[in-house]
N, C-alpha and C. Protein backbone atom coordinates (compact mmCIF):
# COMPACT_ATOMS: atom_id res chain seq x y z
N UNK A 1 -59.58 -131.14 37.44
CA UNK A 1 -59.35 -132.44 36.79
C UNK A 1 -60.64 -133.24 36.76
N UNK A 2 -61.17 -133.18 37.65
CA UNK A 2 -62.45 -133.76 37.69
C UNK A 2 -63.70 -133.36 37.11
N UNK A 3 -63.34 -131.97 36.72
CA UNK A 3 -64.54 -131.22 35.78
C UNK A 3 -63.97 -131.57 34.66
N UNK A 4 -63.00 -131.86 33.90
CA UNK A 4 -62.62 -132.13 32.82
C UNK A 4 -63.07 -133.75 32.35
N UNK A 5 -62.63 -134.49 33.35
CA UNK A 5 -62.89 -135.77 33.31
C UNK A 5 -64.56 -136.13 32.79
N UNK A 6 -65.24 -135.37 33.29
CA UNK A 6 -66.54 -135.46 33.51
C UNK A 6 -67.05 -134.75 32.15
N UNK A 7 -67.00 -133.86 32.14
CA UNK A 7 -67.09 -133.28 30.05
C UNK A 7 -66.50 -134.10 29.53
N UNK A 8 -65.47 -135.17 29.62
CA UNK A 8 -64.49 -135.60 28.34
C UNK A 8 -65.36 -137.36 27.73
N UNK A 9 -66.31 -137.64 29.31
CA UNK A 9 -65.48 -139.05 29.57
C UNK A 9 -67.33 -139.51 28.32
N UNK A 10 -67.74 -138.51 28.42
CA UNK A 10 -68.95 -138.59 26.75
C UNK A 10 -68.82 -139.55 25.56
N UNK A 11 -69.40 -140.50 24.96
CA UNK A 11 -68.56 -140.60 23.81
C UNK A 11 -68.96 -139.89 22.73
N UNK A 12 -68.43 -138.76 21.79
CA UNK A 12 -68.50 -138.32 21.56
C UNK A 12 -68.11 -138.77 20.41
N UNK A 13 -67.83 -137.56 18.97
CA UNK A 13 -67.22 -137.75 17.55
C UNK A 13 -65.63 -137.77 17.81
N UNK A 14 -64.90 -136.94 18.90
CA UNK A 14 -63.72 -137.00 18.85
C UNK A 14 -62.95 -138.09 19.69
N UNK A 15 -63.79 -138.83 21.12
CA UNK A 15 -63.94 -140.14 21.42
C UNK A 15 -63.98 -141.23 20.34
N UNK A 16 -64.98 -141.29 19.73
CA UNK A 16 -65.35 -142.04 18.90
C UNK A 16 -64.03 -142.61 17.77
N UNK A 17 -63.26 -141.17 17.45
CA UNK A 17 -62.84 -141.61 16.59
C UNK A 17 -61.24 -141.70 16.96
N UNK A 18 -60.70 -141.71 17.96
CA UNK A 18 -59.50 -142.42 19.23
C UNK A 18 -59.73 -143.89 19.23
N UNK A 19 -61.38 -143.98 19.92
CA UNK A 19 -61.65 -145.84 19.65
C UNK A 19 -61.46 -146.77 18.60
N UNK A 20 -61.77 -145.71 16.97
CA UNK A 20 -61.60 -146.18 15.50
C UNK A 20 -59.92 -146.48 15.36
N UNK A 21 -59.32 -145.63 15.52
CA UNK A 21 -57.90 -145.24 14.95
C UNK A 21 -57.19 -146.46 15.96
N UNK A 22 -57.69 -146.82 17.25
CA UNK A 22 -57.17 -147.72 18.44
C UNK A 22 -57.80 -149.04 17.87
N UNK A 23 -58.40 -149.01 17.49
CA UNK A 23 -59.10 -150.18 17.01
C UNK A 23 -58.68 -151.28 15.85
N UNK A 24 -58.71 -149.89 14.87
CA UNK A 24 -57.34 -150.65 13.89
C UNK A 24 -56.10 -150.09 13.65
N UNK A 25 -56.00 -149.50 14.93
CA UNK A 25 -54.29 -150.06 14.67
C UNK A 25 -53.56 -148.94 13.89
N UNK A 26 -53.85 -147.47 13.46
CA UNK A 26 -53.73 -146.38 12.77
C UNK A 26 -53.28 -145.64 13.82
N UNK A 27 -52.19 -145.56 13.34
CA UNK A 27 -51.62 -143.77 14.77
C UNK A 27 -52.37 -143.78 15.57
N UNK A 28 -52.69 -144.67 16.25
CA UNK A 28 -53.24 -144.28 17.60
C UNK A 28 -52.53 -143.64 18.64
N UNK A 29 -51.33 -143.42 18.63
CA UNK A 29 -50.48 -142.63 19.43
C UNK A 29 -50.35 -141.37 19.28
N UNK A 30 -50.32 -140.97 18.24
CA UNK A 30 -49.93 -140.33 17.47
C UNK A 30 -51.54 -139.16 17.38
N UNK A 31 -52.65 -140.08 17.06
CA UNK A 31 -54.11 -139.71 17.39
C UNK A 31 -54.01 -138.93 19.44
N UNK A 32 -53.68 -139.59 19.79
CA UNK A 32 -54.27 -139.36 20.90
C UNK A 32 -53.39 -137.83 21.92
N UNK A 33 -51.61 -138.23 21.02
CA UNK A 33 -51.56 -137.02 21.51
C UNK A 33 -52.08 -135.19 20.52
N UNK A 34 -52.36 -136.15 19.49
CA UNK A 34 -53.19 -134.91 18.77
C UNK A 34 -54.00 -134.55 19.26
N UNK A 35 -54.68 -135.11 19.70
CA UNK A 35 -56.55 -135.17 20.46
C UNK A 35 -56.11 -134.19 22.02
N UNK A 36 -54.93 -134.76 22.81
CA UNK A 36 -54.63 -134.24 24.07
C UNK A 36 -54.56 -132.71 23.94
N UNK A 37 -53.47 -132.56 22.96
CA UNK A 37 -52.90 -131.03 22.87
C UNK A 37 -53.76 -130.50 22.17
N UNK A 38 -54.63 -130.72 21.55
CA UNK A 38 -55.73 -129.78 20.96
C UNK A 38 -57.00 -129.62 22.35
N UNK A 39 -56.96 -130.38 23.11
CA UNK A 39 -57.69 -129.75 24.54
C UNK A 39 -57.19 -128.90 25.23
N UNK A 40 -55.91 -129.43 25.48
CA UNK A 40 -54.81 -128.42 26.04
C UNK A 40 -54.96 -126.85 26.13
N UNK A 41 -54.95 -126.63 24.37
CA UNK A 41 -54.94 -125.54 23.80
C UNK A 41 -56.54 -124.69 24.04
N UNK A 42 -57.32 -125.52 24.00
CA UNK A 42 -58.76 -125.20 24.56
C UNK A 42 -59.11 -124.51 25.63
N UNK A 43 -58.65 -125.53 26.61
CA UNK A 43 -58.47 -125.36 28.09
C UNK A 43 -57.42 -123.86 28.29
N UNK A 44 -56.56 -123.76 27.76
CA UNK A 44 -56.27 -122.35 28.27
C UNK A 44 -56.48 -121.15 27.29
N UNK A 45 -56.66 -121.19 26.14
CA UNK A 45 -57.65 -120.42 25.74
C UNK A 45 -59.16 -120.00 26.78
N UNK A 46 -59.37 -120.97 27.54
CA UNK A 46 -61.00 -120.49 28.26
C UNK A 46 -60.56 -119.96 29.49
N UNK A 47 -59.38 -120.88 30.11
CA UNK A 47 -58.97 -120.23 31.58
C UNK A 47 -57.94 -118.73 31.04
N UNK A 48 -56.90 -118.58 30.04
CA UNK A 48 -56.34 -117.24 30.01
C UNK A 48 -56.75 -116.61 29.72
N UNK A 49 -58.13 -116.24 29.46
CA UNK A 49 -59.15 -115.34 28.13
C UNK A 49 -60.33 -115.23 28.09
N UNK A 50 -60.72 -116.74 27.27
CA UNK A 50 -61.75 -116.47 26.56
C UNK A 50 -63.15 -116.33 28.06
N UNK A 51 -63.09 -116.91 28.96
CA UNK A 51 -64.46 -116.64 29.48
C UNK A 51 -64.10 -115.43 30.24
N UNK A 52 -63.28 -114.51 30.29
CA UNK A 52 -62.85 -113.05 31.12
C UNK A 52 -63.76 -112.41 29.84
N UNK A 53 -63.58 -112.81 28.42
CA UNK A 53 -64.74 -112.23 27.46
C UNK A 53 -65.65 -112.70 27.24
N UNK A 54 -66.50 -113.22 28.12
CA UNK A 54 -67.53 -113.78 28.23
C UNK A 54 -68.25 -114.89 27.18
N UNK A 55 -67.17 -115.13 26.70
CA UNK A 55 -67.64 -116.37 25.76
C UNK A 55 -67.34 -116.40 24.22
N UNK A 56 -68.09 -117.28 23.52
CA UNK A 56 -67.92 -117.29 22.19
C UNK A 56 -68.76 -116.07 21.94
N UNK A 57 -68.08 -115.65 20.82
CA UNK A 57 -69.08 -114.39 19.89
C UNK A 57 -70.27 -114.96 19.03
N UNK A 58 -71.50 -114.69 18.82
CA UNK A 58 -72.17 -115.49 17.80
C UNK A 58 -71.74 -115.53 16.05
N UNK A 59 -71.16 -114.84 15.78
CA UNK A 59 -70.48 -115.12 14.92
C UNK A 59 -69.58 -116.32 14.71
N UNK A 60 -68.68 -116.08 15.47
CA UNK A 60 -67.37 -117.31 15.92
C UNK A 60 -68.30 -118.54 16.05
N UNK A 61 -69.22 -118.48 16.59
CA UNK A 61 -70.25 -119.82 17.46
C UNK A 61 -71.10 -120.07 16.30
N UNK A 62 -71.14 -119.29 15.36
CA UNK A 62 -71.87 -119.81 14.35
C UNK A 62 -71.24 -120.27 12.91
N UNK A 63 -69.86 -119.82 12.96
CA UNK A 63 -68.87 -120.50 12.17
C UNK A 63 -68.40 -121.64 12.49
N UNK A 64 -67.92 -121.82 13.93
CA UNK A 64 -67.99 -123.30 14.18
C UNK A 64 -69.12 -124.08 13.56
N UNK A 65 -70.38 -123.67 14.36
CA UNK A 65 -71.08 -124.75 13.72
C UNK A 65 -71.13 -125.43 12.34
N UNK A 66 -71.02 -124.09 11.53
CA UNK A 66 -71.52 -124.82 10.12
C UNK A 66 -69.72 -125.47 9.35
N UNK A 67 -69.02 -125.47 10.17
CA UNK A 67 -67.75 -126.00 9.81
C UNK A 67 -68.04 -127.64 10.19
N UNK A 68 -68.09 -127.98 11.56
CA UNK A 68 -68.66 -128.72 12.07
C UNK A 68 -69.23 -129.52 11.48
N UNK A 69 -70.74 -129.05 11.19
CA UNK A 69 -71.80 -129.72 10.51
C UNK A 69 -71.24 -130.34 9.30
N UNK A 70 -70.69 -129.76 8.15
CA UNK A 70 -70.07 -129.87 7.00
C UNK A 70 -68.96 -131.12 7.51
N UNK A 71 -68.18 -131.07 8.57
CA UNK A 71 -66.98 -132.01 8.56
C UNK A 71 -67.98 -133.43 8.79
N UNK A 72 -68.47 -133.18 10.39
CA UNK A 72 -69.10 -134.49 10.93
C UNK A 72 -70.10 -134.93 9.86
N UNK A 73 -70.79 -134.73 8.28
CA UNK A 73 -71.18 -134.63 7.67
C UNK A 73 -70.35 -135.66 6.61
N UNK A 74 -69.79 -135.48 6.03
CA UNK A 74 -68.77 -135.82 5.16
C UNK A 74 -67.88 -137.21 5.74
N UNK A 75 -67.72 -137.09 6.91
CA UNK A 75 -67.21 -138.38 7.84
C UNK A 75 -67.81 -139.14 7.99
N UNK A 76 -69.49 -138.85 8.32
CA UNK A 76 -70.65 -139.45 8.44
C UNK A 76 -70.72 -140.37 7.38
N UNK A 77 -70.33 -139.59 6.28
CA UNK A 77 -71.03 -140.39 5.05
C UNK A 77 -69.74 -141.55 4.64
N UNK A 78 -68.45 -140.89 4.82
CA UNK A 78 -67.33 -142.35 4.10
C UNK A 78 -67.48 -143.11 5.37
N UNK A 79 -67.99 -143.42 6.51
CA UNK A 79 -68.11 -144.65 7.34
C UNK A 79 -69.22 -145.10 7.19
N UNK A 80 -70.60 -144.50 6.48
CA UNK A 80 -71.46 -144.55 6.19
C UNK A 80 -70.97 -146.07 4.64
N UNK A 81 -70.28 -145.59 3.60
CA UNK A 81 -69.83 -146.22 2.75
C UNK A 81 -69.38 -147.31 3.07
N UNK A 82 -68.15 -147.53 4.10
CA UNK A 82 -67.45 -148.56 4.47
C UNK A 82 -68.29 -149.26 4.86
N UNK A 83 -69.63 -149.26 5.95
CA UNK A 83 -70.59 -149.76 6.26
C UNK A 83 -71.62 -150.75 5.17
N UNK A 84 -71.54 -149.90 4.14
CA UNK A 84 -72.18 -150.60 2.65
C UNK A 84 -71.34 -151.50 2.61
N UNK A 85 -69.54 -151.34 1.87
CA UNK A 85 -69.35 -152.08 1.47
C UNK A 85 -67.73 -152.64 2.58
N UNK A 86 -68.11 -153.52 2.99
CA UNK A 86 -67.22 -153.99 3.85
C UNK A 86 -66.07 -154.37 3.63
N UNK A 87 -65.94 -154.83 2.33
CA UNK A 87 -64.74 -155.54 2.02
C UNK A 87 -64.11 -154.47 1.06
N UNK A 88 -63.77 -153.13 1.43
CA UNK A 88 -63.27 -151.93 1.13
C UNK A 88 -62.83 -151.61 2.13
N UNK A 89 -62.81 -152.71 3.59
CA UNK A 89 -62.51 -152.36 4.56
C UNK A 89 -61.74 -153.57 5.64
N UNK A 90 -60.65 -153.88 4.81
CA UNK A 90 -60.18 -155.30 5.44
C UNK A 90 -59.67 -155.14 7.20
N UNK A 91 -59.58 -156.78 7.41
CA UNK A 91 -59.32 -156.59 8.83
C UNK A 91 -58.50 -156.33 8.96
N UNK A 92 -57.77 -155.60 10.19
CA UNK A 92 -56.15 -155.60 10.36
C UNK A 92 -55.89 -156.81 10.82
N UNK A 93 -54.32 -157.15 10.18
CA UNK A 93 -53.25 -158.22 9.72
C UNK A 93 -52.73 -157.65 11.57
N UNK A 94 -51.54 -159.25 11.54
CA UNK A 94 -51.14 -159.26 12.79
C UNK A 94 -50.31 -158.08 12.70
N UNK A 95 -49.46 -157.91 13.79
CA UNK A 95 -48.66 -156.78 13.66
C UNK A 95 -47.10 -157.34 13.63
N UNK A 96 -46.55 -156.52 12.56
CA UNK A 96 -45.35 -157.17 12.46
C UNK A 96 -44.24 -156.46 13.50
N UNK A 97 -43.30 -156.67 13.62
CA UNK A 97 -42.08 -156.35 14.50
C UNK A 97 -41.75 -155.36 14.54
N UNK A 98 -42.30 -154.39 13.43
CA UNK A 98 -41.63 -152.75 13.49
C UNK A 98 -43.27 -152.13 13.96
N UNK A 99 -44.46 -152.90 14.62
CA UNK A 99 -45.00 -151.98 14.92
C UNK A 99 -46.36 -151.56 14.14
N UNK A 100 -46.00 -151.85 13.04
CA UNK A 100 -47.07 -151.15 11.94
C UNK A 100 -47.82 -152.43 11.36
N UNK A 101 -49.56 -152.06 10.80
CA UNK A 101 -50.04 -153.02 10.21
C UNK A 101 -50.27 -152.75 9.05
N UNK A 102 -51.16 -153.87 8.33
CA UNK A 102 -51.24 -153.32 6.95
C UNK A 102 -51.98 -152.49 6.25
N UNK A 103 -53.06 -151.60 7.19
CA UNK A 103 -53.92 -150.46 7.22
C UNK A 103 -53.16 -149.58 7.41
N UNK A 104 -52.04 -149.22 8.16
CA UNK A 104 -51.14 -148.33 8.42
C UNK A 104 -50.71 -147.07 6.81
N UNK A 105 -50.96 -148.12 5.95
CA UNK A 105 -50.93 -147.13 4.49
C UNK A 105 -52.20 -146.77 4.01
N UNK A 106 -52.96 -146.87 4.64
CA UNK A 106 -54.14 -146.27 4.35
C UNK A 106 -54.55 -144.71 4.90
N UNK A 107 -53.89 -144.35 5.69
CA UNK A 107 -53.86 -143.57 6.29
C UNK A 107 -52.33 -142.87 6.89
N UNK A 108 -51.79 -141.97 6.27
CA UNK A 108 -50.84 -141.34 6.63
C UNK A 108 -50.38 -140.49 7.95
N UNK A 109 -49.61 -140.37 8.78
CA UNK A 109 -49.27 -139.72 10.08
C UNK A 109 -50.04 -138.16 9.87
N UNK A 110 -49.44 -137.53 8.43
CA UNK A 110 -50.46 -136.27 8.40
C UNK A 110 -51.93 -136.32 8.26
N UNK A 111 -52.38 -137.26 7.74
CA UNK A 111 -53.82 -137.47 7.87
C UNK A 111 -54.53 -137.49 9.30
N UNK A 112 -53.48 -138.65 9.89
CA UNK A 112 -54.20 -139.00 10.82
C UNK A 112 -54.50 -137.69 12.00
N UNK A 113 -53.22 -136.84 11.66
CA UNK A 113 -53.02 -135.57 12.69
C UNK A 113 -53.94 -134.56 12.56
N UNK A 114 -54.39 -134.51 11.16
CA UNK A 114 -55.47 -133.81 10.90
C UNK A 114 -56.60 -134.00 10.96
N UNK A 115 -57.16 -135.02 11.29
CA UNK A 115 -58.52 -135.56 11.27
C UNK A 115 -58.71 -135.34 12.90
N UNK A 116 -57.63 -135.70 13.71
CA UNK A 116 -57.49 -135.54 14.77
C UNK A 116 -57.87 -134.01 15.65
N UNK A 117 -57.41 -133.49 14.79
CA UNK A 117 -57.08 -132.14 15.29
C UNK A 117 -59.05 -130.83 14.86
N UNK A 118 -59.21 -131.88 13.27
CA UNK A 118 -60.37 -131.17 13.04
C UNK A 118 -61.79 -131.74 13.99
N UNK A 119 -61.79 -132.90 14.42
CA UNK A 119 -62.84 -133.61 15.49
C UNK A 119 -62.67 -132.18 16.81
N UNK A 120 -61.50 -131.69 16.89
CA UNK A 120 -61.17 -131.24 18.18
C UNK A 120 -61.76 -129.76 17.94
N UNK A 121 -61.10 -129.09 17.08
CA UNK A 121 -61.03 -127.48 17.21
C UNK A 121 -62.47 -127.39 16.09
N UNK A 122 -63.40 -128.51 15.18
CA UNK A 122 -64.41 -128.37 14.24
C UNK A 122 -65.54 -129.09 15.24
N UNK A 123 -65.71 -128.87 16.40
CA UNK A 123 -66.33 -129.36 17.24
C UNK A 123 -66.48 -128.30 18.25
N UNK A 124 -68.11 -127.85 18.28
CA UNK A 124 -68.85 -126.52 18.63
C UNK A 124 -68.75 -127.20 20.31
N UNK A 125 -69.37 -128.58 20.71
CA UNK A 125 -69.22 -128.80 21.94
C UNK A 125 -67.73 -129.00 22.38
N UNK A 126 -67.12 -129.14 22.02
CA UNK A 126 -65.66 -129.05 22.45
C UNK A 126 -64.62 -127.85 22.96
N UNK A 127 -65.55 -126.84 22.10
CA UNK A 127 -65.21 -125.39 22.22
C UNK A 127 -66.11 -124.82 23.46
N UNK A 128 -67.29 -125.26 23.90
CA UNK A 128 -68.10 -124.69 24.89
C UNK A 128 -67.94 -125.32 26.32
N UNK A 129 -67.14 -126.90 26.11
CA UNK A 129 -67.17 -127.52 27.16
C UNK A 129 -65.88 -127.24 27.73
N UNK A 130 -64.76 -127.17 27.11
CA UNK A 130 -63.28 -126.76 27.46
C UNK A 130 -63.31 -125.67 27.56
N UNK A 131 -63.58 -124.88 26.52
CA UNK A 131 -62.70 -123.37 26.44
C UNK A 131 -64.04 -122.56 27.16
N UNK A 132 -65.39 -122.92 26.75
CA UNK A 132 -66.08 -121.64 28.18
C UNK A 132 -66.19 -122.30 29.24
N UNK A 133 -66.88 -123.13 29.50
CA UNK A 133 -67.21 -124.10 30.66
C UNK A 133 -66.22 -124.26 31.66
N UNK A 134 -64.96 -125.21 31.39
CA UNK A 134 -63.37 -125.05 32.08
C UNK A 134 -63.30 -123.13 32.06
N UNK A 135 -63.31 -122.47 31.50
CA UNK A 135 -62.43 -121.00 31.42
C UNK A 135 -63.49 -120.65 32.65
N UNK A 136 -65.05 -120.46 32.54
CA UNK A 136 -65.39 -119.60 33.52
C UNK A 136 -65.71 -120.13 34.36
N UNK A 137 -65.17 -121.92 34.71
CA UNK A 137 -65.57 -122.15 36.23
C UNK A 137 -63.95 -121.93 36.63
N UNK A 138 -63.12 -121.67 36.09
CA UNK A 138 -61.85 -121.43 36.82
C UNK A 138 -61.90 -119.81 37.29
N UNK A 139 -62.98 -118.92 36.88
CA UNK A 139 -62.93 -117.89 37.58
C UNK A 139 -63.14 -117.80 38.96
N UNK A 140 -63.92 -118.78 39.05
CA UNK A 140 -64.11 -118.86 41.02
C UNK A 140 -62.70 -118.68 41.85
N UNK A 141 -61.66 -119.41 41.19
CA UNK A 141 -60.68 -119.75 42.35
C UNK A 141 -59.54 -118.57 42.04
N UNK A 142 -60.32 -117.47 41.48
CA UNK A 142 -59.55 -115.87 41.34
C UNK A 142 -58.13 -116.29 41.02
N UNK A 143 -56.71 -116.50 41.72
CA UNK A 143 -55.27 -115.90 41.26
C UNK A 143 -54.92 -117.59 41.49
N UNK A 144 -55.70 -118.42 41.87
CA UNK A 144 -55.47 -119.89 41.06
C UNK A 144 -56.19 -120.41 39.80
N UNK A 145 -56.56 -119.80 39.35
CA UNK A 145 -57.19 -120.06 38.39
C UNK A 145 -55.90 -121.14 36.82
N UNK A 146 -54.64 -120.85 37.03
CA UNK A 146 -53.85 -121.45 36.45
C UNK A 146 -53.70 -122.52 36.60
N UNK A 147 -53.44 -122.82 38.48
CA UNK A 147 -53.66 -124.39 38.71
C UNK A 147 -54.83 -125.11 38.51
N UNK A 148 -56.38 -124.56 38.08
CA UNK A 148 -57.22 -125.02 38.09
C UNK A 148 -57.29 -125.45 36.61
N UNK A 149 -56.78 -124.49 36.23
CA UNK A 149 -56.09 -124.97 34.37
C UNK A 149 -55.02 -126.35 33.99
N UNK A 150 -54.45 -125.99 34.90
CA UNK A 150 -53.26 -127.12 34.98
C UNK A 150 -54.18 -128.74 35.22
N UNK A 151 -55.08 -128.32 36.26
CA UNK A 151 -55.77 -129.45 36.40
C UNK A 151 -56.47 -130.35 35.63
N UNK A 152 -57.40 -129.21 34.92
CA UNK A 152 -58.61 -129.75 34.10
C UNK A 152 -57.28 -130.06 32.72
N UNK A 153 -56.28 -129.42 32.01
CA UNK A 153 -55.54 -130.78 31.27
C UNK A 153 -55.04 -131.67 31.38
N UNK A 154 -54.78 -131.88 32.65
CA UNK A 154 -54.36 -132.80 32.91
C UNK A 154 -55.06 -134.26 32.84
N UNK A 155 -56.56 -133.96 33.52
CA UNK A 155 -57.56 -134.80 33.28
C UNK A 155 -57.61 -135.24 31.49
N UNK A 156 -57.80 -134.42 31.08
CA UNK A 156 -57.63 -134.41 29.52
C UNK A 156 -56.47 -135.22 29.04
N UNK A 157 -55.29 -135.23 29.42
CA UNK A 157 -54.35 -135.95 29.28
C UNK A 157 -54.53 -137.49 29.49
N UNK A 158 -54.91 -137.27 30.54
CA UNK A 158 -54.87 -138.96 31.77
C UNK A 158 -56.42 -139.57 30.62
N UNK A 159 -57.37 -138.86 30.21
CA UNK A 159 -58.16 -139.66 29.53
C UNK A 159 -58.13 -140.30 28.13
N UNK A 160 -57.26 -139.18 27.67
CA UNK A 160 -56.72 -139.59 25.89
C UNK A 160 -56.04 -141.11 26.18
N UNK A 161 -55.01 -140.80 26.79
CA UNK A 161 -53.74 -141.77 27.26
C UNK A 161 -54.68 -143.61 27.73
N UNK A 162 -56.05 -143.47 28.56
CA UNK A 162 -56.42 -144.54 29.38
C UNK A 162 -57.40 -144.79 27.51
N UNK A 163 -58.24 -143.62 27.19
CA UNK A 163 -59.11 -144.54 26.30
C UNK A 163 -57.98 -144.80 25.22
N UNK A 164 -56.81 -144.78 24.75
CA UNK A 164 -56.00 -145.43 23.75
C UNK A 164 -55.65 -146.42 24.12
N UNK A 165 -55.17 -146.91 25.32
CA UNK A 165 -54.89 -148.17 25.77
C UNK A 165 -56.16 -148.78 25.77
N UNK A 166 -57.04 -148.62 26.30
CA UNK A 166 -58.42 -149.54 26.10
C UNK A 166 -58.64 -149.90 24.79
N UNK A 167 -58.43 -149.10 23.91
CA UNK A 167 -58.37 -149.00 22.08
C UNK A 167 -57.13 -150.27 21.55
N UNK A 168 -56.15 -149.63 22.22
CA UNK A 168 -55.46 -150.58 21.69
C UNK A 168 -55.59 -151.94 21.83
N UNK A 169 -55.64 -152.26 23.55
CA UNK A 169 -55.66 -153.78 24.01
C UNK A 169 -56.94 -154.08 23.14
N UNK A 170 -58.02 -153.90 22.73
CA UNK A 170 -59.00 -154.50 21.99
C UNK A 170 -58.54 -154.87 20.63
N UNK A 171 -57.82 -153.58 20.41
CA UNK A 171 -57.42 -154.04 18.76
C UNK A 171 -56.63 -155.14 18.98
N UNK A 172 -55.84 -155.45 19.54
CA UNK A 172 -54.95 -156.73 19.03
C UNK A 172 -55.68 -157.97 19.72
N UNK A 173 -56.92 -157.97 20.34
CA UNK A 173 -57.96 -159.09 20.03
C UNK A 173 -59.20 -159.38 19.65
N UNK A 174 -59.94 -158.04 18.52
CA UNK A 174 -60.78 -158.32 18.11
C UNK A 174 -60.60 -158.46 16.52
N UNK A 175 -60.89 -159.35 15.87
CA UNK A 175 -60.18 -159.56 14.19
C UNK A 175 -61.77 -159.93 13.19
N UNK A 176 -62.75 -159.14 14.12
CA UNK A 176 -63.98 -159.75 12.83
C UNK A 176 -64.37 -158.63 12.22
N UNK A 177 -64.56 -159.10 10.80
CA UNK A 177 -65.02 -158.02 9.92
C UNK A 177 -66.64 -157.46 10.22
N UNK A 178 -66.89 -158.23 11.11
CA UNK A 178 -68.48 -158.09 11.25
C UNK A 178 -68.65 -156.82 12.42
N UNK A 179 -67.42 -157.08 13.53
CA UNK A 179 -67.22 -155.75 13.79
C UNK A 179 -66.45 -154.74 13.11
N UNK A 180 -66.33 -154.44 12.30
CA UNK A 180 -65.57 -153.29 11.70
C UNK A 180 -66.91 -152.90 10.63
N UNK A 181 -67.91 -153.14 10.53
CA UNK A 181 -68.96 -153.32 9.67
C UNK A 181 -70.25 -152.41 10.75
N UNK A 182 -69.38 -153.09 12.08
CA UNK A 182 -71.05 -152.95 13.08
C UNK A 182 -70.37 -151.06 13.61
N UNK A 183 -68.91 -150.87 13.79
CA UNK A 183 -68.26 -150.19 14.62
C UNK A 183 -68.60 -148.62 13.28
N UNK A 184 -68.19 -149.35 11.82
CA UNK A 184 -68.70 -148.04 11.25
C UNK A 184 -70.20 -147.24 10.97
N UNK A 185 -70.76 -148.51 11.32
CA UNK A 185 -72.57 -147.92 11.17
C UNK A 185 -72.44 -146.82 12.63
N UNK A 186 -72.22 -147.25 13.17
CA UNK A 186 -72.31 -146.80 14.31
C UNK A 186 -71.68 -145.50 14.42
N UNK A 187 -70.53 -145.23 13.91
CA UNK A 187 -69.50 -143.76 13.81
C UNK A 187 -70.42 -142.95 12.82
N UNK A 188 -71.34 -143.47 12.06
CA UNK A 188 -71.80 -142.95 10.63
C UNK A 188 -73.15 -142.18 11.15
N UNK A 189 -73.77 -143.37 12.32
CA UNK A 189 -74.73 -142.25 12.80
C UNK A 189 -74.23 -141.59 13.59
N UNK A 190 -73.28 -142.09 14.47
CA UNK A 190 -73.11 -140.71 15.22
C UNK A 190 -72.58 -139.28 15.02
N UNK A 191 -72.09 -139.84 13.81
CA UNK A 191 -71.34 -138.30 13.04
C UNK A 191 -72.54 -137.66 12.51
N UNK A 192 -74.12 -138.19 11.96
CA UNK A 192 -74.97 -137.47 11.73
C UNK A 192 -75.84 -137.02 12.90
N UNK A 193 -76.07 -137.84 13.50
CA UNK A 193 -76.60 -137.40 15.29
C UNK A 193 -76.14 -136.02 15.57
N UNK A 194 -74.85 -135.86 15.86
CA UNK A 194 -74.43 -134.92 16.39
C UNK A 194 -74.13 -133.48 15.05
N UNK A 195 -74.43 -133.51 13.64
CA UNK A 195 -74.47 -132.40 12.92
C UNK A 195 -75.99 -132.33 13.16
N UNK A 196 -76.61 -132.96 13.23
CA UNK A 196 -78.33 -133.08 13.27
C UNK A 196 -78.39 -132.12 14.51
N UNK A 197 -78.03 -132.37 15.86
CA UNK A 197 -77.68 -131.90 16.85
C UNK A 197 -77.14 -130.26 17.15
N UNK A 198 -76.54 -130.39 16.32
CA UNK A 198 -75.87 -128.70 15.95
C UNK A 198 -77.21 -128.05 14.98
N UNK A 199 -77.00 -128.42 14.26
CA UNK A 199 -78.28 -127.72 13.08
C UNK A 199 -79.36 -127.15 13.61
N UNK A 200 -80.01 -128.07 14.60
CA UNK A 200 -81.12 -127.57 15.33
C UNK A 200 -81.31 -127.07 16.53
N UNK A 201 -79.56 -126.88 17.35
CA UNK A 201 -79.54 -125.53 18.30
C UNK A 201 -79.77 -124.45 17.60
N UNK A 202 -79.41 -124.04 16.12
CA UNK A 202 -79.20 -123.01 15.84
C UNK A 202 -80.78 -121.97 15.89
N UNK A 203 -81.80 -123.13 15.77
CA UNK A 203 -83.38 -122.36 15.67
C UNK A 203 -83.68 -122.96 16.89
């Protein structure tokens, strides 16, 4: 749990974009248990398997990447846009009684599940930090190696769950467009940071 905690607690593109979705007010629930169970699935992929085969194949490791690159790429650039033009990007409205705001149609439950899910499994460090990293340090503890699995999602769990509440309680008191202006420059480089980042492990 504590090796998990410690890979997760990064902010990262798939962090990053839990804080966005918490921020305004978009499936953030809904985000976060997408985000959980796609570690989940990581995490024992590396502890049932994948590091007993010693890792990613370079092939596999090099399809991630350029999937990757291409997504965090393309994301980069429409927060990149919103950043231009701001008022393509209104504030969220109070929240009415059923829950939902008025960004809420901007973004659909399947969208949101998918965007969710591609940060997770289109993410080369996500795949090396869960599924090899978690898989072959759980080889140490030989015929526990399950509970050591059990552990490290759990951490994964307990962190989705704490940074959505931090997401949320902000969203329902920060209402300036000047942050939603400052929050996408910021997602825009970091979505190029980190394809920039990938591109140039590869040489």
């Amino acid at each position: 749990m504590t090796l998990s905690l410690s890979l997760i607690m990064a902010i990262g593109p798939q962090n990053a974009h839990v804080l966005r979705m918490g921020l305004r007010r978009q499936h953030l629930w809904l985000t976060v248990l997408s985000c959980a169970a796609a570690d989940i699935v990581l995490i024992s992929l590396g502890v049932l398997g994948l590091a007993k085969l010693g890792g990613l194949s370079d092939k596999l490791l090099g399809a991630l990447v350029g999937a990757g690159v291409l997504f965090l790429t393309v994301y980069g650039w429409q927060a990149f846009q919103r950043f231009l033009r701001p008022d393509t990007a209104p504030v969220p409205t109070a929240m009415p009684a059923d829950g939902t705001t008025a960004r809420d149609s901007t973004t659909t439950a399947r969208q949101a599940i998918a965007s969710a899910l591609a940060f997770s499994f289109l993410n080369p460090h996500a795949w090396l930090d869960t599924a090899v990293l978690i898989g072959t340090a759980s080889l140490a503890y030989g015929q526990g190696h399950t509970t050591f699995g059990l552990g490290a999602a759990t951490g994964s769990v307990v962190w989705f769950l704490l940074l959505g509440s931090v997401a949320f309680w902000l969203g329902r008191r920060l209402n300036s467009l000047r942050l939603w202006r400052l929050l996408d420059g910021v997602v825009a480089l970091m979505m190029w940071g980190t394809a920039t980042t990938l591109v140039a492990g590869l040489f």
